[in-house]
Protein backbone atom coordinates (compact mmCIF):
# COMPACT_ATOMS: atom_id res chain seq x y z
CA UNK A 1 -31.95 2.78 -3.72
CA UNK A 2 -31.14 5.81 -6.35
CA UNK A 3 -28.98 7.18 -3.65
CA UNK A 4 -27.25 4.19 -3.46
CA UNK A 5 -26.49 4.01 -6.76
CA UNK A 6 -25.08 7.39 -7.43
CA UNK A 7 -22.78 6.83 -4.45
CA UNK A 8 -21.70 4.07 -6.11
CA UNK A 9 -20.82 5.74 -9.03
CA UNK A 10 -19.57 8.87 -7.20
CA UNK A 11 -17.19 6.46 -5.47
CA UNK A 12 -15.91 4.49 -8.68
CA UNK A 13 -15.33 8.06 -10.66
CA UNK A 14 -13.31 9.66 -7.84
CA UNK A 15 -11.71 6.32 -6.91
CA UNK A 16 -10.77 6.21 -10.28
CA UNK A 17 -9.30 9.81 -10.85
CA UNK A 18 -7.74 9.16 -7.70
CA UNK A 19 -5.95 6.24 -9.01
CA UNK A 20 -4.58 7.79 -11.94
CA UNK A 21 -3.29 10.70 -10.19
CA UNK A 22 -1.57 8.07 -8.03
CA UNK A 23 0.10 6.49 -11.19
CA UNK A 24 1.28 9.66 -12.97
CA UNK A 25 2.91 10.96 -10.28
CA UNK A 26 4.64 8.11 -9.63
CA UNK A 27 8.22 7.53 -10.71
CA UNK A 28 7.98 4.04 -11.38
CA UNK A 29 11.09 3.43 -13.25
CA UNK A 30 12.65 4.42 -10.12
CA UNK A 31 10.88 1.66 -8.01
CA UNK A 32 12.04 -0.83 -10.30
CA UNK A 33 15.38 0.58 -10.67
CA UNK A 34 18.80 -0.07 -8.81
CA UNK A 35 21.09 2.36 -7.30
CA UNK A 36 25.03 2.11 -7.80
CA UNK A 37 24.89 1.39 -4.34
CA UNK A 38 22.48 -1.53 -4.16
CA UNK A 39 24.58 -3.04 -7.75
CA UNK A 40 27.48 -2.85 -5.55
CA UNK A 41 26.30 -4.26 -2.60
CA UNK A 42 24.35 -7.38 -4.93
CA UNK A 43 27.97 -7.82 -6.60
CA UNK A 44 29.27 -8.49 -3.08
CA UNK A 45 26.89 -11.08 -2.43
CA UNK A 46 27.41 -13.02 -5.58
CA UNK A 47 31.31 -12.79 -4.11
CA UNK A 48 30.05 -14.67 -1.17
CA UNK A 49 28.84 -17.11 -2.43
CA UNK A 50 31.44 -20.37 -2.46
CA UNK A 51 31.77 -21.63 -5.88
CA UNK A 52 30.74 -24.56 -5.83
CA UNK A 53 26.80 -22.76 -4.94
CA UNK A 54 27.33 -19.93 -7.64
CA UNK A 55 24.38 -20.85 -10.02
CA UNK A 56 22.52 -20.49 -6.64
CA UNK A 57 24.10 -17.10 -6.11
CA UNK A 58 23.31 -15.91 -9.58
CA UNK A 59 19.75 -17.30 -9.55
CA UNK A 60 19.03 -15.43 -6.28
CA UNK A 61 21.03 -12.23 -6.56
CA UNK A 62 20.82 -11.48 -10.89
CA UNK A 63 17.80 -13.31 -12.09
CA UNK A 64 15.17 -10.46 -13.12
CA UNK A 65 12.68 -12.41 -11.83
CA UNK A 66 13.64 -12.81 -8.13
CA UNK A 67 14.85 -9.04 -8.89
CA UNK A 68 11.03 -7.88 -9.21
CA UNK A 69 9.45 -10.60 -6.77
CA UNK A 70 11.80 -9.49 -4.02
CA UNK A 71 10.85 -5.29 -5.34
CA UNK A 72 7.16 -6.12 -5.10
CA UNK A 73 7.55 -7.72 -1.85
CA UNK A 74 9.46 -4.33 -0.79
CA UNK A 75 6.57 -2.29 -2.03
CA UNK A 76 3.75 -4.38 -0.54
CA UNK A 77 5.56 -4.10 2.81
CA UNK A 78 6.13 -0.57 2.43
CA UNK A 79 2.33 -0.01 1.60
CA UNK A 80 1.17 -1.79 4.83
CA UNK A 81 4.14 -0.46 7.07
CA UNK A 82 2.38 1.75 10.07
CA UNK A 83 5.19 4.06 10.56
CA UNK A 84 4.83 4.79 7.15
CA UNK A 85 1.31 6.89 7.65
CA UNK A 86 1.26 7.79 11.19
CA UNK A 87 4.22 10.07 12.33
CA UNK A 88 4.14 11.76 8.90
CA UNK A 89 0.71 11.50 7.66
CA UNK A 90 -1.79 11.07 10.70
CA UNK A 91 -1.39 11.58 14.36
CA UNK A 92 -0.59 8.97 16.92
CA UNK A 93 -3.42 10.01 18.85
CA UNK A 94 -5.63 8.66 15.65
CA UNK A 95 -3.78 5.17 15.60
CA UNK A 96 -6.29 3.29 18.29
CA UNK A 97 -9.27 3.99 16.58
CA UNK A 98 -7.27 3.04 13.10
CA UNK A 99 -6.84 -0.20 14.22
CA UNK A 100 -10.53 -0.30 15.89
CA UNK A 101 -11.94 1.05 12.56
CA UNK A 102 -9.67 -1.56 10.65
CA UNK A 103 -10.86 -4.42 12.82
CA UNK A 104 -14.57 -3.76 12.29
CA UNK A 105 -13.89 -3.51 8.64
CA UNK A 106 -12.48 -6.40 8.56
CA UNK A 107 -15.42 -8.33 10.40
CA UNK A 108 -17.83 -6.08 8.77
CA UNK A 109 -16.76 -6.51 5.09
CA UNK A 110 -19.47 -8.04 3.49
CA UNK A 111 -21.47 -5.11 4.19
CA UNK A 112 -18.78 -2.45 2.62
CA UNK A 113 -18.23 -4.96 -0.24
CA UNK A 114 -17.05 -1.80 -2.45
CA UNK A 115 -15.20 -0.36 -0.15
CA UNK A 116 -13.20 -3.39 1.17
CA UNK A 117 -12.41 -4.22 -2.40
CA UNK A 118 -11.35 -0.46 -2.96
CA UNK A 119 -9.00 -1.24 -0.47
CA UNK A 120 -7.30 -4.17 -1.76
CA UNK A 121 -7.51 -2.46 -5.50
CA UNK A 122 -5.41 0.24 -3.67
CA UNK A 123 -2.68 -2.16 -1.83
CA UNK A 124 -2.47 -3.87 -5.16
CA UNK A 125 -1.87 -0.54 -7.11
CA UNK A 126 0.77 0.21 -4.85
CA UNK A 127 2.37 -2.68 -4.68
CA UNK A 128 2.67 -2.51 -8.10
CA UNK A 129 3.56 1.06 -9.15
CA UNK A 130 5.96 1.54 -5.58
CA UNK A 131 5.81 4.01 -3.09
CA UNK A 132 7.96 6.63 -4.74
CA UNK A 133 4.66 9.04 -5.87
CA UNK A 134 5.31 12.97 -5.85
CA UNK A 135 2.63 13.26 -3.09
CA UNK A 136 3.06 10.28 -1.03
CA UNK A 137 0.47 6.99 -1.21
CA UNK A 138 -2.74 9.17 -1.49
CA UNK A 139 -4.51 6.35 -3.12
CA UNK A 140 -4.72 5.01 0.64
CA UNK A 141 -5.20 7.80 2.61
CA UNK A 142 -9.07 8.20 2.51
CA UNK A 143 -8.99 4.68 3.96
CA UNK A 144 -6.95 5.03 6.34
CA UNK A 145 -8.97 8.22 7.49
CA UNK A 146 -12.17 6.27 7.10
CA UNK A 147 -10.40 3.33 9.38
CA UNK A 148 -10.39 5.95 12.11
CA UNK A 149 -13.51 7.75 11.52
CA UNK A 150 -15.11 4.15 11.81
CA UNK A 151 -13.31 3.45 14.70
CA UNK A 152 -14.28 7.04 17.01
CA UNK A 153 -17.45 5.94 16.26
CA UNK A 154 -17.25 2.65 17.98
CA UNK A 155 -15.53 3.88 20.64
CA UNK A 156 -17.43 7.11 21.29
CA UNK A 157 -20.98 5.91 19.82
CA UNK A 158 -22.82 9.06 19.53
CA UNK A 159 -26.20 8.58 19.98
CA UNK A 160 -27.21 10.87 17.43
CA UNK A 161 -26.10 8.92 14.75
């Protein structure tokens, strides 16, 4: 039960540092940012637009807050997106037992209640702050190597374990 505990708070502290290190070297002004090129390309849009549906055009193409919905949806998307991690980050080789690991995490949540909320914590993070860190989404990484690690175990099941 003492063993327990400590992990626990082993966990939170590096989760923690972790997550910070995620944030500060992140360049988030540049996630919620646009380029000259996407101002152009919005301007063209509102062009489109027949007049007689241009406060539709200006509510969907200029209004901040369909700006940031549509950059959080971008980020979210980018945070989830498998390509993302596995030709840069992680081998192919790895991405069957990801998605074996990430199934029985999925069923098995209740019993990794820290760890399953770590994980959303983490999508949410990035979601929020964009993928645009120095170092890439680290704050995901040790999941995404535990997903594996969880699921060569299935799949292998050593017997000394």
């Amino acid at each position: 039960m003492v063993i327990q505990k400590l992990g626990k708070k082993v966990f939170f502290v590096v989760y923690i540092f972790v997550a910070v290190f995620q944030v500060f070297t992140t360049n988030i002004k540049e996630a919620y940012s646009y380029t000259p090129y996407q101002i152009d390309l919005q301007i063209q849009r509102m062009n489109s637009y027949p007049p007689s549906l241009a406060r539709i055009g200006y509510i969907l193409e200029v209004k901040k807050e369909i700006q940031i919905f549509e950059k959080l949806v971008r980020n979210f998307f980018f945070a989830v997106d498998f390509k993302e991690y596995f030709p840069n980050r992680l081998p192919y080789i790895a991405s069957p037992f990801f998605f074996v690991g990430l199934y029985l995490f999925i069923r098995e949540r209740e019993k990794r209640k820290i760890l399953f909320y770590g994980f959303l914590t983490s999508l949410i993070i990035l979601t929020l702050i964009g993928p645009h860190a120095k170092y890439g989404p680290i704050l995901i990484m040790p999941y995404l190597v535990f997903f594996i690690i969880l699921g060569i175990l299935k799949v292998f099941n050593p017997r000394w374990l």
